[in-house]
PDB file of N, CA and C in Angstrom:
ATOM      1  N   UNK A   1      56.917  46.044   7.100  1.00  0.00           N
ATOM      2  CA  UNK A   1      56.646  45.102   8.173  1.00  0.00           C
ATOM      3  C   UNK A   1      55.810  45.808   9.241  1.00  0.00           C
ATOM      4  N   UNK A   2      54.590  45.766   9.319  1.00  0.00           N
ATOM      5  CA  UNK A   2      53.915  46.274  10.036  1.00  0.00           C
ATOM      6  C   UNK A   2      53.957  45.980  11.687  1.00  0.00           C
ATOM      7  N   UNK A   3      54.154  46.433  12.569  1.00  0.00           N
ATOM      8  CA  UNK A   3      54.092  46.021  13.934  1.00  0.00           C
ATOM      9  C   UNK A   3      52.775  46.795  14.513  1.00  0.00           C
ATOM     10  N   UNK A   4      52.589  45.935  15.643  1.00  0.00           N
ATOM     11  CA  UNK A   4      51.310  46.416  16.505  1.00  0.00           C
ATOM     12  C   UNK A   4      52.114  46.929  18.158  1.00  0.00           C
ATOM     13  N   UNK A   5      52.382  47.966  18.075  1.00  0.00           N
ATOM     14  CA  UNK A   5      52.550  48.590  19.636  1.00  0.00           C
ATOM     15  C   UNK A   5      51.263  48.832  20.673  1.00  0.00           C
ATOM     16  N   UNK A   6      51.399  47.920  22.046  1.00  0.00           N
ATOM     17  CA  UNK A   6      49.968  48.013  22.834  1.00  0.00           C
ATOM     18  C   UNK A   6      50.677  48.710  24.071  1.00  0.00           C
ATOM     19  N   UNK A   7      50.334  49.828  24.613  1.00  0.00           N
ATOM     20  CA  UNK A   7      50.976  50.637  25.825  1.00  0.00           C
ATOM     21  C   UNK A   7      49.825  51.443  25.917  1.00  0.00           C
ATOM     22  N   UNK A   8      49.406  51.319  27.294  1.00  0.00           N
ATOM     23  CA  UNK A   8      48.673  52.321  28.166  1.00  0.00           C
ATOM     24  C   UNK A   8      49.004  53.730  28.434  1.00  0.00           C
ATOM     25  N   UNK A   9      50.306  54.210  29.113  1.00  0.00           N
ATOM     26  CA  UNK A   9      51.124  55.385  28.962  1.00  0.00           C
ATOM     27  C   UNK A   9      51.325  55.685  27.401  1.00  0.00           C
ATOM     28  N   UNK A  10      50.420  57.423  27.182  1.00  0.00           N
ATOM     29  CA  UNK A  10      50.260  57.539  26.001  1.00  0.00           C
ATOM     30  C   UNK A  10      52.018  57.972  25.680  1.00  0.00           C
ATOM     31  N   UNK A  11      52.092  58.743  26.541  1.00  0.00           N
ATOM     32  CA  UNK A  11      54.199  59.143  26.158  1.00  0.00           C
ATOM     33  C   UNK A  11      54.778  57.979  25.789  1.00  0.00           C
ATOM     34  N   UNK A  12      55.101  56.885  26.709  1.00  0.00           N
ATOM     35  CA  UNK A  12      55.958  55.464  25.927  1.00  0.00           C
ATOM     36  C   UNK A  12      55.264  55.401  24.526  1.00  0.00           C
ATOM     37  N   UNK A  13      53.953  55.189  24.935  1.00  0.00           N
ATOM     38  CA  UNK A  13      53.603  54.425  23.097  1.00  0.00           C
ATOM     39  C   UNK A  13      54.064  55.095  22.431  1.00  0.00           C
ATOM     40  N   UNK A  14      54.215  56.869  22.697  1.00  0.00           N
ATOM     41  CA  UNK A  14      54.480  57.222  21.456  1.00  0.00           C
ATOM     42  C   UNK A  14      55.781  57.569  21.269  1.00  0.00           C
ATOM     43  N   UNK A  15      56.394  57.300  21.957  1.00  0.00           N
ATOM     44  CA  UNK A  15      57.835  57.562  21.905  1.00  0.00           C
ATOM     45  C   UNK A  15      58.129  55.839  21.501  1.00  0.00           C
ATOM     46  N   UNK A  16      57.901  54.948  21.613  1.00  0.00           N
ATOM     47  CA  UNK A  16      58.445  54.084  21.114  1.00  0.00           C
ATOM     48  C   UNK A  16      57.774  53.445  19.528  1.00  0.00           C
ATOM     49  N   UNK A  17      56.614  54.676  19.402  1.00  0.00           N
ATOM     50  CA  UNK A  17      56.286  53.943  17.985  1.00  0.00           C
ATOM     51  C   UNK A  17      57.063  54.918  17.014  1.00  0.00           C
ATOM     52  N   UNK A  18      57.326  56.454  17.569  1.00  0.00           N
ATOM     53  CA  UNK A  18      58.310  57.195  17.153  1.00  0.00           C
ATOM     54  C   UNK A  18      59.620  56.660  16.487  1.00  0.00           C
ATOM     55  N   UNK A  19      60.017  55.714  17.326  1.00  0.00           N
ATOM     56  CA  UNK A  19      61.044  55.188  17.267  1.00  0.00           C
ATOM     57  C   UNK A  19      61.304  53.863  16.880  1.00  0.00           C
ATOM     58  N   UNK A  20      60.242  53.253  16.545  1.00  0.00           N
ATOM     59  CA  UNK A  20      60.066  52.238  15.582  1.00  0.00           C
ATOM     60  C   UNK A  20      59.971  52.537  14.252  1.00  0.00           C
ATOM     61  N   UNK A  21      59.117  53.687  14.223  1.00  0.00           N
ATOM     62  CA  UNK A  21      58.989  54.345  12.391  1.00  0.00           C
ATOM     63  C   UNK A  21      60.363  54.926  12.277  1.00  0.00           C
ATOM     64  N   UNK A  22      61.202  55.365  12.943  1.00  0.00           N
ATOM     65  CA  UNK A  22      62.440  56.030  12.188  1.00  0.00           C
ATOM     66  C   UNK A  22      63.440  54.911  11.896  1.00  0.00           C
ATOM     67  N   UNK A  23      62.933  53.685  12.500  1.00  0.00           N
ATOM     68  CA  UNK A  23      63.837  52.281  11.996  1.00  0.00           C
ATOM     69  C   UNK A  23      63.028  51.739  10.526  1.00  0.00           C
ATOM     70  N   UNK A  24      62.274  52.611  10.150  1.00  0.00           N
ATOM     71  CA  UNK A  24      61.567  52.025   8.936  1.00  0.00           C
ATOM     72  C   UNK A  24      60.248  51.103   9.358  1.00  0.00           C
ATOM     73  N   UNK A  25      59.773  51.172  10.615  1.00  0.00           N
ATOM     74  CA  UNK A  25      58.949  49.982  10.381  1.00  0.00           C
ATOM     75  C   UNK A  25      57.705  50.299  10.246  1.00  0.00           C
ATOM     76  N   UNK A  26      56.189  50.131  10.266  1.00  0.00           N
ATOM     77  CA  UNK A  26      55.183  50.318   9.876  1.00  0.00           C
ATOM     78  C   UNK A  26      54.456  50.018  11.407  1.00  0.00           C
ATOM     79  N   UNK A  27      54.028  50.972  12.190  1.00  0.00           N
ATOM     80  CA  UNK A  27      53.550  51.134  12.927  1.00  0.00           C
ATOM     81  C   UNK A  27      52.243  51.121  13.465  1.00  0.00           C
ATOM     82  N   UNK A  28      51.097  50.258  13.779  1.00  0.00           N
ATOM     83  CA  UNK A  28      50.002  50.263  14.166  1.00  0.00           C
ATOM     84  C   UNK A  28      50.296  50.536  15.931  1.00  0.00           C
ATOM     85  N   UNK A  29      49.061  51.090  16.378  1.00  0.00           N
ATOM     86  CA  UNK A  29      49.231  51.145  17.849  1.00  0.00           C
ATOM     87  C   UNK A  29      47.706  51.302  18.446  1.00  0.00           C
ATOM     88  N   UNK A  30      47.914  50.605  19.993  1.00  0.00           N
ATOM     89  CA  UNK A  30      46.526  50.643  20.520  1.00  0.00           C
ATOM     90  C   UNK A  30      47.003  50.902  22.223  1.00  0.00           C
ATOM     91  N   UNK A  31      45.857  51.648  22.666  1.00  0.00           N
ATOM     92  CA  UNK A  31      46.397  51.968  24.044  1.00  0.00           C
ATOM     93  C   UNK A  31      45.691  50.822  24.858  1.00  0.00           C
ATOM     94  N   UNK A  32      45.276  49.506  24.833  1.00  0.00           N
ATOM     95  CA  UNK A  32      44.694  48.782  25.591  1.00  0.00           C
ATOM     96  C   UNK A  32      44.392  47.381  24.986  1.00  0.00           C
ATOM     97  N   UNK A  33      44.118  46.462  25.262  1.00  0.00           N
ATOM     98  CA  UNK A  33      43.804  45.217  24.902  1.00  0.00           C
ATOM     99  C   UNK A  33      42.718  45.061  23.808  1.00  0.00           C
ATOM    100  N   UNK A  34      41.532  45.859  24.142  1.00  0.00           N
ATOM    101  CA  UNK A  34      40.466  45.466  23.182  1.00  0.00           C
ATOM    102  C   UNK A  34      40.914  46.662  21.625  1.00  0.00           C
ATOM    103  N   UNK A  35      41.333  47.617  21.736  1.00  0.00           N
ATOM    104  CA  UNK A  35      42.074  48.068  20.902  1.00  0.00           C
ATOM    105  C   UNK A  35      43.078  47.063  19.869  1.00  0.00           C
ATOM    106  N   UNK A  36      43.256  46.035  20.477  1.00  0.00           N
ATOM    107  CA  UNK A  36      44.521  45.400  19.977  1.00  0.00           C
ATOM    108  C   UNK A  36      44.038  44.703  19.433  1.00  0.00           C
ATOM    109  N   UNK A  37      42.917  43.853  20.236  1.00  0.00           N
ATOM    110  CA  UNK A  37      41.976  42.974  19.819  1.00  0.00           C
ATOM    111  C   UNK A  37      41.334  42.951  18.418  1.00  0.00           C
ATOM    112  N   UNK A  38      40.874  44.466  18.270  1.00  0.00           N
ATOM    113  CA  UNK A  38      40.535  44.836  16.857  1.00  0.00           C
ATOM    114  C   UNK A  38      41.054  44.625  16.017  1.00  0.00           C
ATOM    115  N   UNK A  39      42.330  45.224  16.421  1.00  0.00           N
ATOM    116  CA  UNK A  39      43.323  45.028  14.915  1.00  0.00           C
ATOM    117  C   UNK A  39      43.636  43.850  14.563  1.00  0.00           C
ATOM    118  N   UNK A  40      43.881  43.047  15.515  1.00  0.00           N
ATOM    119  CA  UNK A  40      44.643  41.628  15.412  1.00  0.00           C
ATOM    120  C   UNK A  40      43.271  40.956  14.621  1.00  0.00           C
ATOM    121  N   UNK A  41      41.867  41.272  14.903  1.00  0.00           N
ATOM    122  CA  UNK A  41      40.658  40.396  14.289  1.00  0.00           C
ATOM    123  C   UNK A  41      40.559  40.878  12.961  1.00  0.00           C
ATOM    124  N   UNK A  42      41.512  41.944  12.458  1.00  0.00           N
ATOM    125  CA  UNK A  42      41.052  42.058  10.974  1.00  0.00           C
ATOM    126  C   UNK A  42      42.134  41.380  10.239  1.00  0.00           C
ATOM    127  N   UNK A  43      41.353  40.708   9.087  1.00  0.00           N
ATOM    128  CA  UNK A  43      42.127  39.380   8.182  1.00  0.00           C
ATOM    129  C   UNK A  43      43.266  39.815   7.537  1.00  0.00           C
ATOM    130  N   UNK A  44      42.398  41.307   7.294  1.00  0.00           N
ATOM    131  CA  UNK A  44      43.037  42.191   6.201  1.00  0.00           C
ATOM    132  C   UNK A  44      44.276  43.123   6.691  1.00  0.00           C
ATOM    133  N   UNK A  45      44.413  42.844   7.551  1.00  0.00           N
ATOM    134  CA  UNK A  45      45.625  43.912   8.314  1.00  0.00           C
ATOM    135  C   UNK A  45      46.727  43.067   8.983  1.00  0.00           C
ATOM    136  N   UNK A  46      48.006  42.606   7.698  1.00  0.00           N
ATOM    137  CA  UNK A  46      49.109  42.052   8.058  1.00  0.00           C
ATOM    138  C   UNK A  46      49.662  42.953   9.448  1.00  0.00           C
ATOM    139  N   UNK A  47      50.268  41.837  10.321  1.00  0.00           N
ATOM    140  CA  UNK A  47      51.048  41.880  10.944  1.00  0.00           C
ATOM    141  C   UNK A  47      52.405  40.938  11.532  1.00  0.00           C
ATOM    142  N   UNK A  48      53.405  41.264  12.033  1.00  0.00           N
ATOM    143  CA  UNK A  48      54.684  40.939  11.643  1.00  0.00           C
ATOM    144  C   UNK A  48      55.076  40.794  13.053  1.00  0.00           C
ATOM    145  N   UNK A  49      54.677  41.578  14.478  1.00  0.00           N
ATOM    146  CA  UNK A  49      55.169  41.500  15.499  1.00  0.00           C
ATOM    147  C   UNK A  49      53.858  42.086  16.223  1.00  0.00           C
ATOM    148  N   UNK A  50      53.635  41.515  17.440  1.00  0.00           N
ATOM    149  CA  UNK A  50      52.646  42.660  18.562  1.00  0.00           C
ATOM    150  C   UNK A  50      53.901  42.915  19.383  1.00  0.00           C
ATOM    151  N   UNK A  51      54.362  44.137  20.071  1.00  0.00           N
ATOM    152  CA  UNK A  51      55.153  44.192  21.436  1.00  0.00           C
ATOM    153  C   UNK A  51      53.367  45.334  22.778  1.00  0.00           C
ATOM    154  N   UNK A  52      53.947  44.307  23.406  1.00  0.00           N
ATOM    155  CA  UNK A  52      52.970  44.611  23.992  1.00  0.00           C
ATOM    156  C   UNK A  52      53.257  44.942  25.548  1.00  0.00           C
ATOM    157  N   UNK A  53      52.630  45.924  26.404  1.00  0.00           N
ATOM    158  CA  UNK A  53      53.179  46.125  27.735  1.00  0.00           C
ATOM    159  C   UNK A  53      52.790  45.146  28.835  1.00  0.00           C
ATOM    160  N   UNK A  54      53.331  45.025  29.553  1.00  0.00           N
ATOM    161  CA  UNK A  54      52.526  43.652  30.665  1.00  0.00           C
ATOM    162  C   UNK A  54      51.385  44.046  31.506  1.00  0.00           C
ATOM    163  N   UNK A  55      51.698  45.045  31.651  1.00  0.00           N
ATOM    164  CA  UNK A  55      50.457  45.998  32.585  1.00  0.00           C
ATOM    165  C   UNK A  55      49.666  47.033  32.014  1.00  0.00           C
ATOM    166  N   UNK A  56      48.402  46.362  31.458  1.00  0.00           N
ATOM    167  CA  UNK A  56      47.615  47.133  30.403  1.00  0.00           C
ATOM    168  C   UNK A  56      46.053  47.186  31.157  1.00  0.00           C
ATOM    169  N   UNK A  57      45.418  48.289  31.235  1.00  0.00           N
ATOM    170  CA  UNK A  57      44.201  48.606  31.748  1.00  0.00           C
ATOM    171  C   UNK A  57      43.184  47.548  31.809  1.00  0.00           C
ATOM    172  N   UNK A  58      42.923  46.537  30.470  1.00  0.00           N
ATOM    173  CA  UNK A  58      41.775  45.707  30.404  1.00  0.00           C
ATOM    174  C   UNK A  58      42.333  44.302  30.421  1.00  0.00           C
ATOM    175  N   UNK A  59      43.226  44.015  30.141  1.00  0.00           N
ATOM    176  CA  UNK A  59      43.937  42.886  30.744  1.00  0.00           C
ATOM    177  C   UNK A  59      45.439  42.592  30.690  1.00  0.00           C
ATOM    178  N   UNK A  60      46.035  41.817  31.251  1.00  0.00           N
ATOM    179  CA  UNK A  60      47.307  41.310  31.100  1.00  0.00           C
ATOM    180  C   UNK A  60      47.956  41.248  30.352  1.00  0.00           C
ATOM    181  N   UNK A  61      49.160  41.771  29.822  1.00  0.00           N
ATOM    182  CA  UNK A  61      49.730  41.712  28.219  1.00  0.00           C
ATOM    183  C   UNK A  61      50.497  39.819  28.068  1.00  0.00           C
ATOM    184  N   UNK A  62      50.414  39.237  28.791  1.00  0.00           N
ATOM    185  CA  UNK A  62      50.381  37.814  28.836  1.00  0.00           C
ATOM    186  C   UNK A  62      48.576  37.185  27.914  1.00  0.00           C
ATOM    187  N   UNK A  63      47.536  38.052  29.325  1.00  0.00           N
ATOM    188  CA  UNK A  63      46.373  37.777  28.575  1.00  0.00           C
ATOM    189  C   UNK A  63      46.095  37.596  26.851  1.00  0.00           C
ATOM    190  N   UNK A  64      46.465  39.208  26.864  1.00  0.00           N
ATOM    191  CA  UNK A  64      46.877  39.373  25.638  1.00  0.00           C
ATOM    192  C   UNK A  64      47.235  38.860  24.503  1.00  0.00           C
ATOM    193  N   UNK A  65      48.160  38.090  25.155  1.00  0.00           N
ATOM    194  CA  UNK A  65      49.379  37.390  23.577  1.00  0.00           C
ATOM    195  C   UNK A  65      48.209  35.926  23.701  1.00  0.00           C
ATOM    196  N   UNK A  66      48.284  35.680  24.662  1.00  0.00           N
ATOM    197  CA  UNK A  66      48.048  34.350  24.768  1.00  0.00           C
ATOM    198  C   UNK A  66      46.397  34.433  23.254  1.00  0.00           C
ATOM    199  N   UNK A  67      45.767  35.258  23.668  1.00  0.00           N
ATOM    200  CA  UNK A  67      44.355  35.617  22.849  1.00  0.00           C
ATOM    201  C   UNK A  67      44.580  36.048  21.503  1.00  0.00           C
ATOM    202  N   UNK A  68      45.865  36.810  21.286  1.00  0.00           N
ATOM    203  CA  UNK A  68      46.485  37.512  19.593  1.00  0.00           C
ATOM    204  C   UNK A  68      46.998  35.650  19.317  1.00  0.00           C
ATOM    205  N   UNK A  69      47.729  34.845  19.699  1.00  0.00           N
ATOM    206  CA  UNK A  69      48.136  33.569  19.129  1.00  0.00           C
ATOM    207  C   UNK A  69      46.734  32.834  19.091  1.00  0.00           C
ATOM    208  N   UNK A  70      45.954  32.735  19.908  1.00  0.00           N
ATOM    209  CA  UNK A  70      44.773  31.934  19.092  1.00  0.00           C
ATOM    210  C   UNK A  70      44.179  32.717  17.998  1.00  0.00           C
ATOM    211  N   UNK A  71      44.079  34.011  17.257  1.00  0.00           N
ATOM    212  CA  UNK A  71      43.923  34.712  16.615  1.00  0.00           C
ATOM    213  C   UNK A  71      45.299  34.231  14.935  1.00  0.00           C
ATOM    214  N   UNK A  72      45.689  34.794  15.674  1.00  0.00           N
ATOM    215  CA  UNK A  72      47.432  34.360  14.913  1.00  0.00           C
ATOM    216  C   UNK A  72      47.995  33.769  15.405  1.00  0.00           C
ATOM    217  N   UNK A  73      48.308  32.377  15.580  1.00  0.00           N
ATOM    218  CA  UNK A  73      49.112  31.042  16.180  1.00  0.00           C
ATOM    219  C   UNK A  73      50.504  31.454  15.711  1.00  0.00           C
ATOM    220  N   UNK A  74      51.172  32.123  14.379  1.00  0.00           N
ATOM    221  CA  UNK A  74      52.428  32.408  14.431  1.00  0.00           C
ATOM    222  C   UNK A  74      52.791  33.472  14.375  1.00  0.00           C
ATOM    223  N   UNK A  75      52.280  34.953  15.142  1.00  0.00           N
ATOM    224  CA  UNK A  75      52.708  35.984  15.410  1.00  0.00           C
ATOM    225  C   UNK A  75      53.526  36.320  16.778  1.00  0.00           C
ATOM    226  N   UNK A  76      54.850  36.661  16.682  1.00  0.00           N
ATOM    227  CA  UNK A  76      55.828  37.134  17.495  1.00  0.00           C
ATOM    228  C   UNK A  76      55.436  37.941  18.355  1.00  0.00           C
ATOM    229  N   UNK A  77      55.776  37.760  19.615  1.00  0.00           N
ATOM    230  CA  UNK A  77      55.213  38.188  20.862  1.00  0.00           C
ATOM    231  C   UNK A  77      56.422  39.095  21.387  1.00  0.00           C
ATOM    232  N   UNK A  78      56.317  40.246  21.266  1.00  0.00           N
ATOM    233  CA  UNK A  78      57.663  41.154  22.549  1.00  0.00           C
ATOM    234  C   UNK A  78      56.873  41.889  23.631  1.00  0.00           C
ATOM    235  N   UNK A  79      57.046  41.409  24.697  1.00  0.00           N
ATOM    236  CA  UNK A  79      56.347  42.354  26.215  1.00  0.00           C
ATOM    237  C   UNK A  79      57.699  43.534  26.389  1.00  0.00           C
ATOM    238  N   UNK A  80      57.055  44.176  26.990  1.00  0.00           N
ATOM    239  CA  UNK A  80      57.746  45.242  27.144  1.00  0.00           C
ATOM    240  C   UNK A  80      57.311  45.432  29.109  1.00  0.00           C
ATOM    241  N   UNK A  81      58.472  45.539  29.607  1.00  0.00           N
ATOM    242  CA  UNK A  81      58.122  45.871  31.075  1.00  0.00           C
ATOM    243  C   UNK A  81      59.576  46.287  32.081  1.00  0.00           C
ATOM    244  N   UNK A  82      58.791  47.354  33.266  1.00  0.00           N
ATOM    245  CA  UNK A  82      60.228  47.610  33.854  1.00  0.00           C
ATOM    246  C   UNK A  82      60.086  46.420  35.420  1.00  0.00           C
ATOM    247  N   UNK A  83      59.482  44.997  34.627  1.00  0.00           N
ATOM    248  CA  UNK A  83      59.829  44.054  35.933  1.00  0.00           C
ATOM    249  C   UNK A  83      60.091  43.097  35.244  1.00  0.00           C
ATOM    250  N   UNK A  84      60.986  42.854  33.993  1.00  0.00           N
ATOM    251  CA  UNK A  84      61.369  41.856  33.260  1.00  0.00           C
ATOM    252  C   UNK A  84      62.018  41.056  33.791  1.00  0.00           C
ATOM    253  N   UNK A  85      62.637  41.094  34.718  1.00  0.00           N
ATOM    254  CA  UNK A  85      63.611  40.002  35.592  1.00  0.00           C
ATOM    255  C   UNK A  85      62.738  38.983  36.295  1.00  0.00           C
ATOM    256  N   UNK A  86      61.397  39.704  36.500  1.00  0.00           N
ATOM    257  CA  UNK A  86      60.788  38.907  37.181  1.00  0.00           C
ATOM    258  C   UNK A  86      59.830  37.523  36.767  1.00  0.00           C
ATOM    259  N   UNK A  87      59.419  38.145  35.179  1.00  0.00           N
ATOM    260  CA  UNK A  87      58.277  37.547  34.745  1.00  0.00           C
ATOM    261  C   UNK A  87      58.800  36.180  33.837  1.00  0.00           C
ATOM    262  N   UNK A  88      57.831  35.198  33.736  1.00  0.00           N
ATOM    263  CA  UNK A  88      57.897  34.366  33.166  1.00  0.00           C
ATOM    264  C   UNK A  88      57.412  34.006  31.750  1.00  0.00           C
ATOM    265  N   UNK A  89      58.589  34.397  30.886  1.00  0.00           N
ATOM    266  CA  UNK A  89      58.091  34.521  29.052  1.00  0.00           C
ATOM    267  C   UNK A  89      57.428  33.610  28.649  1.00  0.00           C
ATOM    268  N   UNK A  90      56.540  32.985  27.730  1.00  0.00           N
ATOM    269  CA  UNK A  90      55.757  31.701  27.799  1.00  0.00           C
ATOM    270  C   UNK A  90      56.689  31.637  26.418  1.00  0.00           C
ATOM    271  N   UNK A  91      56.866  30.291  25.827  1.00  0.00           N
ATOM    272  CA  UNK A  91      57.672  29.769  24.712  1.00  0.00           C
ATOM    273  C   UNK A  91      57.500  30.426  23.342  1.00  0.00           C
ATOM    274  N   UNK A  92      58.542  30.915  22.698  1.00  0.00           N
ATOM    275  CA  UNK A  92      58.606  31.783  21.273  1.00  0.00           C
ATOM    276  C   UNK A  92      57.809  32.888  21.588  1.00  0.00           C
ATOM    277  N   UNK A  93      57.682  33.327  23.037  1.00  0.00           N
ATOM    278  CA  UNK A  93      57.548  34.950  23.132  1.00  0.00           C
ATOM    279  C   UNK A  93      59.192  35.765  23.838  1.00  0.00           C
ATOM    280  N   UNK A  94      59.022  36.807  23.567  1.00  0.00           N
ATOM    281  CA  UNK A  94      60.431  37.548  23.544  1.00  0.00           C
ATOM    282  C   UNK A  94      59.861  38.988  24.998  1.00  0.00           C
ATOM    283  N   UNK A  95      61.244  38.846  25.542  1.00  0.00           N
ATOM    284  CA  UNK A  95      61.000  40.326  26.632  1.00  0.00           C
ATOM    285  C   UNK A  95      62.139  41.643  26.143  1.00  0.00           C
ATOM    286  N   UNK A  96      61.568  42.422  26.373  1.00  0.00           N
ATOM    287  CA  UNK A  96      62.452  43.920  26.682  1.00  0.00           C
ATOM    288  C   UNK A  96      62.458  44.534  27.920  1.00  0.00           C
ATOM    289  N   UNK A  97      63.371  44.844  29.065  1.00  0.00           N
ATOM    290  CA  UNK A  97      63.030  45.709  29.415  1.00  0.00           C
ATOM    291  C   UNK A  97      62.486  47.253  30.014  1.00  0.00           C
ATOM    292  N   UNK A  98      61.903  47.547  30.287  1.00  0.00           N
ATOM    293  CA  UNK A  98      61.807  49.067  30.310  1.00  0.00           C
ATOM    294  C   UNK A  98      62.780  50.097  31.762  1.00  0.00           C
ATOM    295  N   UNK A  99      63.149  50.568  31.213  1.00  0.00           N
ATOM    296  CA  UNK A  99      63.356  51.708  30.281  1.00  0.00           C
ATOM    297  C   UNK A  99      64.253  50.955  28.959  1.00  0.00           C
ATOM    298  N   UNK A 100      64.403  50.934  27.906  1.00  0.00           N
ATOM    299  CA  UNK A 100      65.019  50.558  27.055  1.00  0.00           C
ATOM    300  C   UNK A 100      65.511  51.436  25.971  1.00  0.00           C
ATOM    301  N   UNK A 101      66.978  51.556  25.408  1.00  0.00           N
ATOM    302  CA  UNK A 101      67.160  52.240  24.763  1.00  0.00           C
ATOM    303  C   UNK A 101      66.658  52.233  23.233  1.00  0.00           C
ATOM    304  N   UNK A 102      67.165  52.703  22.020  1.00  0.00           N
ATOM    305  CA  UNK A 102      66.546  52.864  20.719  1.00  0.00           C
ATOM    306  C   UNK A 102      67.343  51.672  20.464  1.00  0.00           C
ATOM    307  N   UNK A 103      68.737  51.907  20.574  1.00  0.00           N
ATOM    308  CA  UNK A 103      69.830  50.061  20.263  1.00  0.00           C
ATOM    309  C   UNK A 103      68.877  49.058  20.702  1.00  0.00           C
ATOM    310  N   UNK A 104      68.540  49.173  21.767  1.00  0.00           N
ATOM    311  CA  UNK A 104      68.087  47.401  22.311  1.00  0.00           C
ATOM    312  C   UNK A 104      66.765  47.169  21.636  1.00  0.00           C
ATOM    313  N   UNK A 105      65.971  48.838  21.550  1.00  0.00           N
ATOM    314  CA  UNK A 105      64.767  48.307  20.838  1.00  0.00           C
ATOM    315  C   UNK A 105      65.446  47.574  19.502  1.00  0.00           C
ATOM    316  N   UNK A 106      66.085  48.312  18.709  1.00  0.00           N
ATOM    317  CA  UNK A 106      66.253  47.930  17.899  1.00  0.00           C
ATOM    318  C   UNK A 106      66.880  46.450  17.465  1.00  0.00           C
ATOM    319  N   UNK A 107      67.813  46.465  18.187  1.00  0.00           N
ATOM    320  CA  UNK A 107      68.581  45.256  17.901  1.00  0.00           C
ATOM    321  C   UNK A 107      67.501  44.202  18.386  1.00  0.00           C
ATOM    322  N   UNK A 108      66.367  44.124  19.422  1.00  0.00           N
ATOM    323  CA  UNK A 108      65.663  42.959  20.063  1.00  0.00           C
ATOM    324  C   UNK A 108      64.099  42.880  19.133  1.00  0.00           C
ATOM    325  N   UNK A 109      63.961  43.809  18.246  1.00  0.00           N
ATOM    326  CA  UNK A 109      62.955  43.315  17.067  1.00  0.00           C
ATOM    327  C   UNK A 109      63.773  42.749  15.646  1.00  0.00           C
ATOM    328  N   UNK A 110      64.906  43.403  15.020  1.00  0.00           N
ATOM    329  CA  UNK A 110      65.448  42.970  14.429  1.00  0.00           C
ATOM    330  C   UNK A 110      65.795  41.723  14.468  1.00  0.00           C
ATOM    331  N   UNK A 111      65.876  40.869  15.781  1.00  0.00           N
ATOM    332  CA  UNK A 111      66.298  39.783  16.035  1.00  0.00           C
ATOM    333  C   UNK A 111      64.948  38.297  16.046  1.00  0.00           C
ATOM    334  N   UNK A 112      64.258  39.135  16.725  1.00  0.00           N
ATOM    335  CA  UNK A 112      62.704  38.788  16.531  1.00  0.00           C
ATOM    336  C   UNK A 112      62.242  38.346  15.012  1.00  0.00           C
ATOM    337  N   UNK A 113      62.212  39.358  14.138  1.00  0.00           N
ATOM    338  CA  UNK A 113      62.166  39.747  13.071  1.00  0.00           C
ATOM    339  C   UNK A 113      63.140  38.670  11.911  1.00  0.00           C
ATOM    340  N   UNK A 114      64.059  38.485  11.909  1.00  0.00           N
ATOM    341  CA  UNK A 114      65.292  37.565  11.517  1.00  0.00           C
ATOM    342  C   UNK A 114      66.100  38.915  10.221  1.00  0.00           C
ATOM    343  N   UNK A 115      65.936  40.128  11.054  1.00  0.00           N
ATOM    344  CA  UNK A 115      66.344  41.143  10.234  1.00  0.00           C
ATOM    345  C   UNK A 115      67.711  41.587  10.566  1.00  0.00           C
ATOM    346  N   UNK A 116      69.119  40.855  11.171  1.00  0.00           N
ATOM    347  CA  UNK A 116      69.897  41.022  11.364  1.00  0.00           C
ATOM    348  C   UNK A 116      70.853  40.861  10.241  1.00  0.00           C
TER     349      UNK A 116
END
């Protein structure tokens, strides 16, 4: 199950794609929007989840999803942010927030995922 991790802070990304591959999962990653952009525009490169940060250098990780669903209309959306209380999830997208442990990652893609 391939996932797409989008984080600006190169330490989180890689500590949380770290920690996505030791749950087994298949890890793509981009440090910015048009990075993401790429991947998400190739036909050929299944994907299963984007989690994406809210505060990303070239645009909004809202921007973001909103642009990966006209791309992929049924790809699963997880933001990742340490102002999750605040923000407003748009419908069949999912939040985490940061700091987050390896459990919650885990248990809140698994759930995403219907891998419980």
């Amino acid at each position: 199950m391939p996932l797409l991790v989008v984080e600006d802070d190169d330490i989180v990304r890689m500590l949380t794609v770290e920690v996505l591959e030791e749950l087994d999962y298949t890890v793509l990653e981009a440090a910015d929007a048009a990075q993401a952009l790429s991947i998400l525009k190739d036909a050929n490169q299944p994907l299963d989840l984007l989690m994406t940060d809210i505060g990303l250098p070239d645009l909004s990780g809202q921007e973001l999803a909103q642009l990966a669903r006209e791309i992929r209309p049924l790809l699963p959306v997880l933001f990742a942010s340490g102002y999750a209380e605040s923000l407003n999830v748009p419908a069949g997208m999912h939040m985490i927030g940061k700091p987050f442990s390896i459990d919650q990652l885990r248990l809140k893609v698994e759930a995403i995922l219907g891998k419980h």
